[in-house]
Protein backbone atom coordinates (compact mmCIF):
# COMPACT_ATOMS: atom_id res chain seq x y z
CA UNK A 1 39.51 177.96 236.12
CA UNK A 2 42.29 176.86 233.87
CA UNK A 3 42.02 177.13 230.27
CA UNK A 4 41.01 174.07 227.98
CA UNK A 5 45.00 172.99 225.37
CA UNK A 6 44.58 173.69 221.56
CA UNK A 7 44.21 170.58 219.23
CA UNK A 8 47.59 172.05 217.69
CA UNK A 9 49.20 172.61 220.39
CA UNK A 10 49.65 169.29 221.20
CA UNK A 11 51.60 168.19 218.06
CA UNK A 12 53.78 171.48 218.88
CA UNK A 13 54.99 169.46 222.63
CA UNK A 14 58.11 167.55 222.21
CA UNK A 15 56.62 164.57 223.42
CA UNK A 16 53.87 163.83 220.29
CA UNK A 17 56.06 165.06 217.92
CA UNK A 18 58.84 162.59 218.35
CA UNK A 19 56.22 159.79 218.62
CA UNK A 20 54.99 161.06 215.05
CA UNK A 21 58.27 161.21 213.76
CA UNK A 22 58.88 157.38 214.82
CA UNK A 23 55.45 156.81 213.44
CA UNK A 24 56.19 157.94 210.41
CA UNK A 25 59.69 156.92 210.44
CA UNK A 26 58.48 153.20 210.58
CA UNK A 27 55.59 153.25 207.93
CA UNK A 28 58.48 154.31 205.44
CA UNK A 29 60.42 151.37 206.44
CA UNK A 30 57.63 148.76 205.73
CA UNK A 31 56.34 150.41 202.66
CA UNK A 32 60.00 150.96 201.15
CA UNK A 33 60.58 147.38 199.97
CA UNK A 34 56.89 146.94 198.80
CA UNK A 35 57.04 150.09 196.41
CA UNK A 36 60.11 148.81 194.91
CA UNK A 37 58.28 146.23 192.98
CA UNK A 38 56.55 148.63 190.89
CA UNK A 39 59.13 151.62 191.24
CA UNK A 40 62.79 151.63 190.69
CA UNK A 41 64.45 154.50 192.77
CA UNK A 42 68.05 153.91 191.27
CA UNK A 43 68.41 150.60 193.26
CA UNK A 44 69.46 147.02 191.51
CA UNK A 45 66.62 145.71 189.11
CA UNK A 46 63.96 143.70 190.86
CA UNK A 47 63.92 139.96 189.52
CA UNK A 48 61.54 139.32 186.63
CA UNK A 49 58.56 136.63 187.17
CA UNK A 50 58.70 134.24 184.60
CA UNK A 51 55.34 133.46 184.75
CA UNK A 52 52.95 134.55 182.00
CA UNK A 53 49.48 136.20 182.86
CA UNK A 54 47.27 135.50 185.73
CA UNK A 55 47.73 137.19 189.25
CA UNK A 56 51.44 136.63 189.52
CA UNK A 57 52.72 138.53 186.90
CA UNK A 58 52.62 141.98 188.09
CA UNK A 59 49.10 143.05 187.76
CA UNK A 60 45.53 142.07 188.75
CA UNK A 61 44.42 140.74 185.44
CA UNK A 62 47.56 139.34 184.07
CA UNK A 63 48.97 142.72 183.13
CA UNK A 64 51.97 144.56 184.21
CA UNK A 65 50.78 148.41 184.29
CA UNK A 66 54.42 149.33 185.06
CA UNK A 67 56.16 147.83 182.42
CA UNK A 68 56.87 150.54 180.36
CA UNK A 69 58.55 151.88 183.38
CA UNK A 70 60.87 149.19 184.61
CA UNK A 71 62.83 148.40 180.91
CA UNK A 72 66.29 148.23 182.12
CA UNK A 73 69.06 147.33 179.67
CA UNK A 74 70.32 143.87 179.72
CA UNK A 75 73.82 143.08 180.74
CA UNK A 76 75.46 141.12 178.46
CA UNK A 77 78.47 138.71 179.66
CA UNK A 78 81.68 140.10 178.88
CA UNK A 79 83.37 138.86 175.81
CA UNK A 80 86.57 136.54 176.51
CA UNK A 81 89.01 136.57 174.34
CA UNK A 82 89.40 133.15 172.48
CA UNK A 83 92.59 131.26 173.85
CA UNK A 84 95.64 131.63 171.68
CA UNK A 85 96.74 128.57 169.92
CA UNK A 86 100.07 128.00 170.40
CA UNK A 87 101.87 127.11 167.89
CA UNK A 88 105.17 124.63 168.49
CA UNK A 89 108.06 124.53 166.33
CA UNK A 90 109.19 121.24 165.60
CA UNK A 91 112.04 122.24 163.16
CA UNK A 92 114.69 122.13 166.03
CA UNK A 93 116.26 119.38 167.64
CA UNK A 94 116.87 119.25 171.39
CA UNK A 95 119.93 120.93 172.26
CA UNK A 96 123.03 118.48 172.29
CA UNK A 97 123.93 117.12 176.18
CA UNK A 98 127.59 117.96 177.22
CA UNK A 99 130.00 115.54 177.77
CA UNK A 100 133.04 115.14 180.20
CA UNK A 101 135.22 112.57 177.71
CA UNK A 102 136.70 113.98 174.50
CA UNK A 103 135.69 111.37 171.64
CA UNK A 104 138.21 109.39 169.09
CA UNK A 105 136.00 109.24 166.36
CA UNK A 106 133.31 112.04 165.09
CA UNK A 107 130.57 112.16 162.13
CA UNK A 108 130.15 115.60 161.19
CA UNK A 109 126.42 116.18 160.15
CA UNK A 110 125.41 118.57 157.63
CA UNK A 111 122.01 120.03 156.42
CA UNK A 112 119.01 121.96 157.12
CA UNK A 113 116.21 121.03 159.63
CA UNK A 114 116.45 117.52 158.69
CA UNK A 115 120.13 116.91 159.74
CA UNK A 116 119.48 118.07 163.32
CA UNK A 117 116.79 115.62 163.99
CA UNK A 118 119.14 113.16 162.67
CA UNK A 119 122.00 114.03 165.10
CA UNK A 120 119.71 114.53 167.58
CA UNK A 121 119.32 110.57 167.13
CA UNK A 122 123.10 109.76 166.52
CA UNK A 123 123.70 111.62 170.29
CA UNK A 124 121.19 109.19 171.58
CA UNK A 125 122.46 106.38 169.41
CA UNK A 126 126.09 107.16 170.73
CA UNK A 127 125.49 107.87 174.67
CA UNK A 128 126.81 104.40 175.03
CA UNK A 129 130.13 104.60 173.37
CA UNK A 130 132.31 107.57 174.63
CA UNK A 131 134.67 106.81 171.94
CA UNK A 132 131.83 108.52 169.11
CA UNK A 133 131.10 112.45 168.99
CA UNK A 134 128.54 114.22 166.04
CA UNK A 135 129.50 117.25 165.49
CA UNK A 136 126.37 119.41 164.49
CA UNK A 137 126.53 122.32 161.43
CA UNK A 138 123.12 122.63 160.02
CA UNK A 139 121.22 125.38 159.22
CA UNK A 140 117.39 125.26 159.92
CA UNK A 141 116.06 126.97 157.12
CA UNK A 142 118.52 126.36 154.01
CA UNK A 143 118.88 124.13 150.71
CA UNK A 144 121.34 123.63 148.07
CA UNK A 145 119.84 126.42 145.90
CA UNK A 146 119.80 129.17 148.98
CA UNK A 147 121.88 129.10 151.78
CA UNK A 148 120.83 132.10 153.50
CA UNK A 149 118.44 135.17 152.20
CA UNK A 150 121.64 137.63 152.16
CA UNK A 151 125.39 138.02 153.02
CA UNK A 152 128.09 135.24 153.09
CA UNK A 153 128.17 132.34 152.57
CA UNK A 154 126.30 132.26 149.79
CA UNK A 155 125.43 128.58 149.09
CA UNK A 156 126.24 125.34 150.93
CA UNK A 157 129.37 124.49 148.93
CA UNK A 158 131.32 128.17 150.29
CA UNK A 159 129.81 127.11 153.79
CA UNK A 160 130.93 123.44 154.06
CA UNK A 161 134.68 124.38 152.13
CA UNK A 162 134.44 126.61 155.80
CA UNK A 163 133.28 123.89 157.93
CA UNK A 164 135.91 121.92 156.53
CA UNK A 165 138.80 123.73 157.20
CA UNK A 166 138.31 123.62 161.07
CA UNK A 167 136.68 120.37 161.56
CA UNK A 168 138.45 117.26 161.18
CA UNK A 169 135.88 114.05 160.93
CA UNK A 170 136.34 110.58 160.76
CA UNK A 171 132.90 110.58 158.63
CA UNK A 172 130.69 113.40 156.77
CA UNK A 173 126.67 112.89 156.43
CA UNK A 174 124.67 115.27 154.80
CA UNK A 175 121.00 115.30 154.98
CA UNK A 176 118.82 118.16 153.04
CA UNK A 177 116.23 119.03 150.51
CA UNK A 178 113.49 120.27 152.31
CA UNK A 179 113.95 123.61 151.45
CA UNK A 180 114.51 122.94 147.74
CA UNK A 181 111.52 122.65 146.44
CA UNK A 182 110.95 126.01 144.82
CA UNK A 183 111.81 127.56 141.56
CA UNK A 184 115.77 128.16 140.53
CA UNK A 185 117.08 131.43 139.23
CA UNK A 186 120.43 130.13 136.61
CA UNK A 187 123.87 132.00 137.62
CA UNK A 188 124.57 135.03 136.23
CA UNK A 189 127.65 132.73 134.47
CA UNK A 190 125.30 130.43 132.68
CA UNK A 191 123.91 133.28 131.00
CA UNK A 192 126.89 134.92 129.67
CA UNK A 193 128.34 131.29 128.05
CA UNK A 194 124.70 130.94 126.81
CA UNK A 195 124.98 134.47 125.20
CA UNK A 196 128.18 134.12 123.59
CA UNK A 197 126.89 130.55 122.01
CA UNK A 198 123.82 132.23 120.23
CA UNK A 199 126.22 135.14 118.95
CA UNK A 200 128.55 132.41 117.52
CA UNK A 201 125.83 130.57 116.36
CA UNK A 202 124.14 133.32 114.70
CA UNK A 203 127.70 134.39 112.89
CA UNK A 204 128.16 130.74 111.79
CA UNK A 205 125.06 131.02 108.90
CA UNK A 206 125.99 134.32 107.53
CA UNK A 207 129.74 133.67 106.57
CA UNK A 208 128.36 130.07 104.46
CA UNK A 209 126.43 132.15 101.47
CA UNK A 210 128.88 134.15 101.01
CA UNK A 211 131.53 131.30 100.60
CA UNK A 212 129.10 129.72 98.43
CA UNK A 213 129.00 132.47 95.91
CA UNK A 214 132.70 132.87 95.64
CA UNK A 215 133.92 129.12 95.52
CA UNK A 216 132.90 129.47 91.70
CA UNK A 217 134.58 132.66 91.22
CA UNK A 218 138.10 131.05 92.32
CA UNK A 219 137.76 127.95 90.55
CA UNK A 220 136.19 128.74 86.95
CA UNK A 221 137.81 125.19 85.66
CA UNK A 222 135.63 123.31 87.70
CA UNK A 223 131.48 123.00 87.31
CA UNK A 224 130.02 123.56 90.47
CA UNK A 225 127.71 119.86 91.13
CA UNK A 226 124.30 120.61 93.01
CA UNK A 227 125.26 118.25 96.12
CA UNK A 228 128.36 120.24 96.67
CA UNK A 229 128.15 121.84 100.15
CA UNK A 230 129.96 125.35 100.82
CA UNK A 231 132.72 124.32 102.84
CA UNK A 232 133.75 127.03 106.37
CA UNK A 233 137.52 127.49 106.21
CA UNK A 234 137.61 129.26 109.66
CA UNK A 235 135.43 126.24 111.49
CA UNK A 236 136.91 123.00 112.50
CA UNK A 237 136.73 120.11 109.82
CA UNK A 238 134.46 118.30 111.83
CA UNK A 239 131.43 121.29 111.67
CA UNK A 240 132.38 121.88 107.94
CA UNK A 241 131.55 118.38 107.16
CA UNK A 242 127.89 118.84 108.86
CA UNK A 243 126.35 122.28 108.32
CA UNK A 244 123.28 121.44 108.37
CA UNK A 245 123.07 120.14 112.22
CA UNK A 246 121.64 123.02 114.44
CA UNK A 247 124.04 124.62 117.07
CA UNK A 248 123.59 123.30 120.47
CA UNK A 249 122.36 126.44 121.74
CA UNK A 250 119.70 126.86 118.91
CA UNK A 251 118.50 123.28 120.14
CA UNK A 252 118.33 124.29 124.07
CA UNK A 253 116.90 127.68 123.48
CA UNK A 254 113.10 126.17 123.74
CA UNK A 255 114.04 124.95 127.14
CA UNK A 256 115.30 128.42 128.64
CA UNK A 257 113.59 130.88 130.02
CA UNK A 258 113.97 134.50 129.02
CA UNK A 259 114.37 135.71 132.95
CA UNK A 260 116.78 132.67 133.68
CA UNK A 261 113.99 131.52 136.29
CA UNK A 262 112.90 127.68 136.32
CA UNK A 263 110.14 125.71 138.07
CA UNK A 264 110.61 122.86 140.41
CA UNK A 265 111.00 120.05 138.27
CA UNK A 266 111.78 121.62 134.79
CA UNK A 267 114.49 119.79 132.99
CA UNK A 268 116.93 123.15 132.96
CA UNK A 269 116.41 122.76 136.79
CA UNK A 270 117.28 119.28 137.04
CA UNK A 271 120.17 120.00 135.14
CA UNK A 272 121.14 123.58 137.74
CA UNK A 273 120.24 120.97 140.53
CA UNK A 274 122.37 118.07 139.34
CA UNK A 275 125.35 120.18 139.31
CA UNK A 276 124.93 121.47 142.70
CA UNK A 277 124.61 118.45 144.13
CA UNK A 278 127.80 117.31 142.42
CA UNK A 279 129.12 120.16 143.40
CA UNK A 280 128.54 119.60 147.33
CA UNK A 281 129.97 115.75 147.05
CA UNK A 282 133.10 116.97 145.41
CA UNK A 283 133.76 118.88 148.23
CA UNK A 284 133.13 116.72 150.63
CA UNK A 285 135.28 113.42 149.30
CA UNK A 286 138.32 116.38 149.06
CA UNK A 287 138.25 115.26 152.90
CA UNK A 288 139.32 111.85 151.99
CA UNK A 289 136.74 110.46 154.72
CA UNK A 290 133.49 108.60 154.46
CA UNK A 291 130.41 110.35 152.90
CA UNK A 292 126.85 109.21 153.54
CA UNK A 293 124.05 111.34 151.69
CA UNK A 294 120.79 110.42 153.50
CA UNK A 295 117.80 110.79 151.42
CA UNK A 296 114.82 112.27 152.78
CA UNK A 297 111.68 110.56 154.47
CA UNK A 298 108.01 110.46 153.79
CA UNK A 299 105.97 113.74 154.35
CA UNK A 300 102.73 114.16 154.88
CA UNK A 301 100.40 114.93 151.73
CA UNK A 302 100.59 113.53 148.35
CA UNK A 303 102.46 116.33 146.71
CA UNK A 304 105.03 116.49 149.38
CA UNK A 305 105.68 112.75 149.62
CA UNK A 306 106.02 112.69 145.83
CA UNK A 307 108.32 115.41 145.64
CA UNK A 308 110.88 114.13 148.07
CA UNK A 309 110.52 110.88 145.96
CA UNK A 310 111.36 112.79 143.33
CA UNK A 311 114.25 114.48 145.10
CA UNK A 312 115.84 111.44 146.48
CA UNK A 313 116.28 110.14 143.11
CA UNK A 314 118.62 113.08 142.51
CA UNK A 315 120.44 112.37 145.14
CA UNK A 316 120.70 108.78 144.32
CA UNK A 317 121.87 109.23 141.15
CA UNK A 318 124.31 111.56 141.91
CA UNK A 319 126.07 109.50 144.83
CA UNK A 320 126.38 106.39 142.82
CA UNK A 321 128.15 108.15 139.64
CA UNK A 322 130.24 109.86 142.83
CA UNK A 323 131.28 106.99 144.47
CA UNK A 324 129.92 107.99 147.85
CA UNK A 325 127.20 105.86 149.83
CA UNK A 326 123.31 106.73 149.69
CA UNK A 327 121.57 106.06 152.92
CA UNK A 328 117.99 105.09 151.90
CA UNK A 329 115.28 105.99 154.71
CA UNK A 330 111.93 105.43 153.24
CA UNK A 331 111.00 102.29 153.73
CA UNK A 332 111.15 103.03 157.78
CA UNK A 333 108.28 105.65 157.95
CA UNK A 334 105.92 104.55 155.29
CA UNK A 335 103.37 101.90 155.54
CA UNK A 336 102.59 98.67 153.58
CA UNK A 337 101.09 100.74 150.73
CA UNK A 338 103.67 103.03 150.47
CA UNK A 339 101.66 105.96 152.61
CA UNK A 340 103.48 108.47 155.08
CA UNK A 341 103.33 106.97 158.90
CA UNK A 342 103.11 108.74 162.01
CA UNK A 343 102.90 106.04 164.30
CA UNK A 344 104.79 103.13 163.46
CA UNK A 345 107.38 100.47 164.93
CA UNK A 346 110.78 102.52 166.31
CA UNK A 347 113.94 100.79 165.95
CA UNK A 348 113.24 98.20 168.15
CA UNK A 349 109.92 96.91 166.84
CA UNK A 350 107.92 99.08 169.58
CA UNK A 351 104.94 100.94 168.54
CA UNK A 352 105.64 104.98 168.93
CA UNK A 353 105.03 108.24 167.62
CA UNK A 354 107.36 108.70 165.41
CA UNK A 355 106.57 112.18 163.66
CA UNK A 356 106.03 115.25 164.82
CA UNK A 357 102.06 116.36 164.89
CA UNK A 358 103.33 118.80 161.41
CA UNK A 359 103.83 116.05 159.26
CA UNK A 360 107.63 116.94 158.60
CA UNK A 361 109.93 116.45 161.14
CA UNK A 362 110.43 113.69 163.82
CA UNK A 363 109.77 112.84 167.63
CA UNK A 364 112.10 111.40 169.79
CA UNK A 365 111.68 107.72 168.89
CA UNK A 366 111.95 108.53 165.22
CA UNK A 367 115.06 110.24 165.10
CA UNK A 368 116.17 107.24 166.68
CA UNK A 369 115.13 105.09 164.05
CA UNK A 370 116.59 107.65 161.47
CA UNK A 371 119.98 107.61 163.30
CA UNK A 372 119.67 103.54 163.18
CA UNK A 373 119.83 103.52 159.60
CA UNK A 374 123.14 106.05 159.39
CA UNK A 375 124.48 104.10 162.08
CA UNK A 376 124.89 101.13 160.42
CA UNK A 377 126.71 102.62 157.59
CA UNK A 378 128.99 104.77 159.63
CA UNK A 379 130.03 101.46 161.76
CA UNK A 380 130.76 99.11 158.64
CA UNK A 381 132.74 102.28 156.71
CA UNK A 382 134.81 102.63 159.81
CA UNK A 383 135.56 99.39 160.29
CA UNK A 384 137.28 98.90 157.10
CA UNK A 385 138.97 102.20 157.83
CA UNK A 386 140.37 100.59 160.70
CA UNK A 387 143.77 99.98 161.68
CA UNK A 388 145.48 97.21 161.04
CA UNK A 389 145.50 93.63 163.44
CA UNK A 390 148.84 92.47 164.27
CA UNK A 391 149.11 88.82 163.13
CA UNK A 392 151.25 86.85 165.38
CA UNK A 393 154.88 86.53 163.99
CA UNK A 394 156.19 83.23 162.44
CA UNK A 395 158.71 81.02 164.51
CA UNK A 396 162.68 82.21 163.48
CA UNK A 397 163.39 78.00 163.63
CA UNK A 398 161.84 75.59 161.27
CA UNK A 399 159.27 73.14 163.15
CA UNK A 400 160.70 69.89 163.47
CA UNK A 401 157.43 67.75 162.82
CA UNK A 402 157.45 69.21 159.38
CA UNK A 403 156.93 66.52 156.90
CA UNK A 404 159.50 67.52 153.82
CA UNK A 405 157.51 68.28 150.44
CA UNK A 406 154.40 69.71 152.09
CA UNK A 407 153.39 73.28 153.08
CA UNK A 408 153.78 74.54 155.97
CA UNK A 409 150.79 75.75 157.62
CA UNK A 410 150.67 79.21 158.86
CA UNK A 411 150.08 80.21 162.61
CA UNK A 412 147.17 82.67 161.53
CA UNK A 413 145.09 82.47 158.27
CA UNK A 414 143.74 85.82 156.46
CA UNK A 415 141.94 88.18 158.62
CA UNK A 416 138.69 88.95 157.05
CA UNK A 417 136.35 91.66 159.11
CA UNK A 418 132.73 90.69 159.89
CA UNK A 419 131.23 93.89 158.51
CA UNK A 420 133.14 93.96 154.90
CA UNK A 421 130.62 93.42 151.90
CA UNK A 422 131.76 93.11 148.39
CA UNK A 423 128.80 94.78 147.17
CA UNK A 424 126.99 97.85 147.05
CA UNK A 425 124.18 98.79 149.32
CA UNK A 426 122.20 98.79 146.37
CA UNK A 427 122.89 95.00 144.71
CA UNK A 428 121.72 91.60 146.04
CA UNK A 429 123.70 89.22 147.36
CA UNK A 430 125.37 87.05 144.49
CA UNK A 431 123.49 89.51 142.06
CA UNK A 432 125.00 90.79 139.04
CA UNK A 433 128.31 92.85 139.24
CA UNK A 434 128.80 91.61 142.70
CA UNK A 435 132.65 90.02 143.23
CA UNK A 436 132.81 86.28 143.78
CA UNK A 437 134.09 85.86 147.50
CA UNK A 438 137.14 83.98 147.79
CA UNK A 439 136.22 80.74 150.00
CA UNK A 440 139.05 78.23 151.16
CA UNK A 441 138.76 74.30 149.91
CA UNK A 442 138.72 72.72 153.00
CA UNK A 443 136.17 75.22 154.11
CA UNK A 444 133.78 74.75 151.19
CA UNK A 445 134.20 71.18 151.23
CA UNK A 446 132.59 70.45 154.88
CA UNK A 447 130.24 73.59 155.22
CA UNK A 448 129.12 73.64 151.15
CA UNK A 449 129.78 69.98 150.02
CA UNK A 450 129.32 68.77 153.25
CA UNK A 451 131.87 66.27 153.22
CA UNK A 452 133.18 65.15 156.96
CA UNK A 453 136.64 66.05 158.02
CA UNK A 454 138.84 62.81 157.71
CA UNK A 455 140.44 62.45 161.72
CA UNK A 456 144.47 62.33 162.23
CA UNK A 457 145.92 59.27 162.30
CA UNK A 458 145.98 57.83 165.82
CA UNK A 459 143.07 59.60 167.31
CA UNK A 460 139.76 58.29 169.00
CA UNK A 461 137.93 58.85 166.03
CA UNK A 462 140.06 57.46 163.37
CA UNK A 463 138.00 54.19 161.67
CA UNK A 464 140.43 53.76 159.19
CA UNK A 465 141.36 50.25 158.11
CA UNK A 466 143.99 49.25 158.07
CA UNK A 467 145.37 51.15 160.84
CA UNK A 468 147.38 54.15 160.12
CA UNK A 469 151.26 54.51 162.17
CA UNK A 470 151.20 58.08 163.34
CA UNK A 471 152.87 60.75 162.09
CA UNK A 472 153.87 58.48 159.56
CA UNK A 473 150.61 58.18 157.12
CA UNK A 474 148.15 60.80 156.22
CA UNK A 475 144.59 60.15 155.38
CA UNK A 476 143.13 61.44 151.85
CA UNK A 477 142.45 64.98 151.48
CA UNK A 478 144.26 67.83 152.56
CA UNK A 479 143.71 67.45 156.03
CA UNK A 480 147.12 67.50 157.93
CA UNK A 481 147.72 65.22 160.47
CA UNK A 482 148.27 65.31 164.05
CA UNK A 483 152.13 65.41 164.64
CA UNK A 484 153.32 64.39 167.61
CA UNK A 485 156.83 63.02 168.58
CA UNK A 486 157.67 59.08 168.59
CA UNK A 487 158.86 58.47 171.96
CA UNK A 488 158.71 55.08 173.42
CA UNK A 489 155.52 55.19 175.11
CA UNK A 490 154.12 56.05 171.65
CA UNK A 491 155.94 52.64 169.97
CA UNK A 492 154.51 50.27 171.90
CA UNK A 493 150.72 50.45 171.63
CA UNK A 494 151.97 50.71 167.74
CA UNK A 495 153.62 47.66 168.28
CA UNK A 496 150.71 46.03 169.53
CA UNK A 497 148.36 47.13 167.28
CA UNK A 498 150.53 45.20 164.39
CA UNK A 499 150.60 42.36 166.34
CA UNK A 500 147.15 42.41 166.77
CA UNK A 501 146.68 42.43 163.24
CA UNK A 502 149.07 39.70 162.47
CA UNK A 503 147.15 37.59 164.71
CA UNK A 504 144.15 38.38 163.02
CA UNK A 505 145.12 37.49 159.61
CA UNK A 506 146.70 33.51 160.47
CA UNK A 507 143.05 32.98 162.17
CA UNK A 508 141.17 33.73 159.08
């Protein structure tokens, strides 16, 4: 009789225990997922209900039991950087395009930022005459009172003598300033002239008492009179006369500083200023060509528009005791009230941007128009520069239709070019201290007067009465009359023309 199988024994067989371990096996894999909802075993945080009590938010009476055991650290979004603003430098011009022709004529442009914008435009004005070249020297950052923050040259007058000696231009512009508007240290020079006037000054009082106290002593004939003055016998007679009048230096000592360093706009740096600038032309007419000084344009902001106001009068002053032309710009890039533009009509009436977004410098379009106001001056300088016309040369025989006693009229009259003005750019037409232009009678008397031109004798429109013989009677004025030769074909409508008339006169 076999014996009965243990209860254990059966879970021992390999049979039930692999169908326990796939038992068990799959009741882990259902109830994984479910237990994650209230247990986090290191996996990625379940997604929070947004829903707010009731059944659905986590417990069974609108309470989440496990709450205290799910707070998991939010993740923030990482920071990115803010973008970098770029910042563009407008101060420099586009590079000058090459080209294959070597020019006749070149303007030589000097300056800081200001002047490269402006040859920029005179390129672009020039690209359609091969015959013009600019020649560009500027320095970016630079002004009349520093050239450069160290080493040589030191100022704008060392670097254009420089310039000068290797260029050779038909016409010189200079356009700066920008940079200038900052306080002025004097020269080291000034100060030692200055020093040496205060020490003669301050000798000049002490030598006078003691002159007064022996002019008795020489002279004891003579009663010294109250309004008698101690005379200097060392200073010149004209000083002796006039004691009393302060030394110059005594008088300009209120308006110097102790350090020799002067704000924009102080009269001792108007003066510094003044001379540098007269300086810098000097230089420049040693060339014997042209000079334009180009004032500078509007910029934005009250206190910079007023100070290149105030710096363009310098520079107007100075060229017209200098003799060299003044290129005024500022009428092209403010508006009606006088305010700085930054879009505005270009040269051609067109509406553009004509500043750069700064404020300062210029676009494309308005270093045209800039240029267009140079360009002007440069073309009616050089044509009076120009060479000379050959007139046509007078006939080596005597014309035969000549009447004797009156002048003979030349082939070719005076040659007067298109572009000359007898003024400055400055004066009005027919203005005070302009020249009276030289106008010829016959001239003034049909286009002024307007008086008609009397015909030649013999032609179409000749209504004189009686009738004139040609070549042989000239009609009032100084109109000369039509010569021609008295052949035989010419004799006989004369002829008939008398006849004519004598017929006339036994009718009436």
């Amino acid at each position: 009789m076999p014996k009965p199988k243990s209860f254990f024994r059966g879970f021992i067989e390999t049979g039930p225990l692999i169908a326990l371990a796939a038992a068990l096996a799959l009741m882990v894999e259902i109830a994984g997922p479910a237990s994650a909802q209230f247990f986090n075993f290191g996996g990625p945080p379940p997604p929070q209900s947004r829903s707010r009590g009731g059944f659905g938010d986590g417990g069974w009476f609108g309470g989440n039991d496990f709450a205290p055991f799910q707070q998991i650290p939010e993740r923030r979004a990482p920071r990115h950087a803010a973008p970098r603003r770029i910042v563009e430098d407008y101060s420099k011009a586009p590079s000058p395009e090459k080209r294959d022709t070597v020019p006749e004529r070149k303007v030589l442009v000097l300056g800081d930022a200001m002047a490269d914008w402006l040859a920029y435009g005179l390129e672009d004005a020039y690209a359609d005459h091969p015959d013009m070249g600019v020649i560009r020297k500027h320095k970016t950052v630079s002004g009349l009172i520093k050239y450069q923050p160290k080493g040589e040259p030191a100022d704008w007058v060392s670097a254009v003598k420089g310039i000068l000696a290797t260029e050779k231009p038909d016409a010189i512009v200079v356009m700066l300033g920008l940079e200038d508007r900052a306080a002025m240290r004097e020269p080291a020079a000034d100060k030692s002239d200055k020093a040496s006037d205060k020490k003669d000054a301050g000798a000049r009082p002490d030598t006078k008492p003691a002159d007064a106290k022996t002019k008795p002593d020489s002279a004891p004939g003579t009663a010294a009179k109250p309004d008698d003055k101690a005379v200097d016998t060392e200073l010149p007679q004209d000083d002796a006369d006039t004691p009393e009048a302060p030394p110059i230096a005594a008088r300009e000592k209120s308006a110097r500083s102790p350090n020799g360093l002067y704000e924009f706009r102080d009269e001792r740096w108007i003066e510094l200023y003044t001379k540098k600038i007269e300086e810098m032309i000097a230089v420049l007419k040693s060339k014997g060509v042209p000079v334009l000084w180009v004032g500078l344009p509007a910029i934005r902001g009250e206190k910079a528009t007023a100070d290149a106001l105030f710096l363009d009068s310098l520079y107007r002053n100075a060229a017209g005791k200098a003799g060299i032309n003044y290129v005024d710009v500022w009428d092209g890039f403010v508006d009606e009230a006088g305010r700085f533009l930054q879009k505005g009509p270009d040269f051609e009436g067109q509406i553009r941007q004509l500043r750069s977004y700064d404020g300062v410098y210029f676009t494309k379009a308005g270093a045209r128009k800039l240029a267009h106001y140079v360009e002007r001056e440069i073309s009616r300088l050089l044509a009076s520069r120009s060479a000379p016309i050959t007139l046509p040369a007078e006939p080596a025989s005597p014309d035969a239709n000549a009447v004797p006693g009156q002048p003979v009229r030349p082939l070719a009259g005076p040659i007067v070019p298109l572009a000359a003005s007898s003024i400055g750019t400055d004066q009005l037409l027919g203005g005070p201290g302009s020249r009276p232009v030289a106008v010829d009678a016959l001239v003034a008397r049909v286009l002024v007067r307007g008086e008609p031109l009397s015909a030649p004798a013999g032609r179409a429109d000749d209504f004189a009465w009686p009738r004139r013989e040609i070549g042989r009677e000239r009609a009032k004025g100084e109109t000369p009359v039509a010569s021609t030769s008295l052949d035989a074909n010419a004799r006989a409508p004369a002829a008939s023309l008398k006849s004519k008339k004598h017929r006339r006169e036994q009718s009436e």
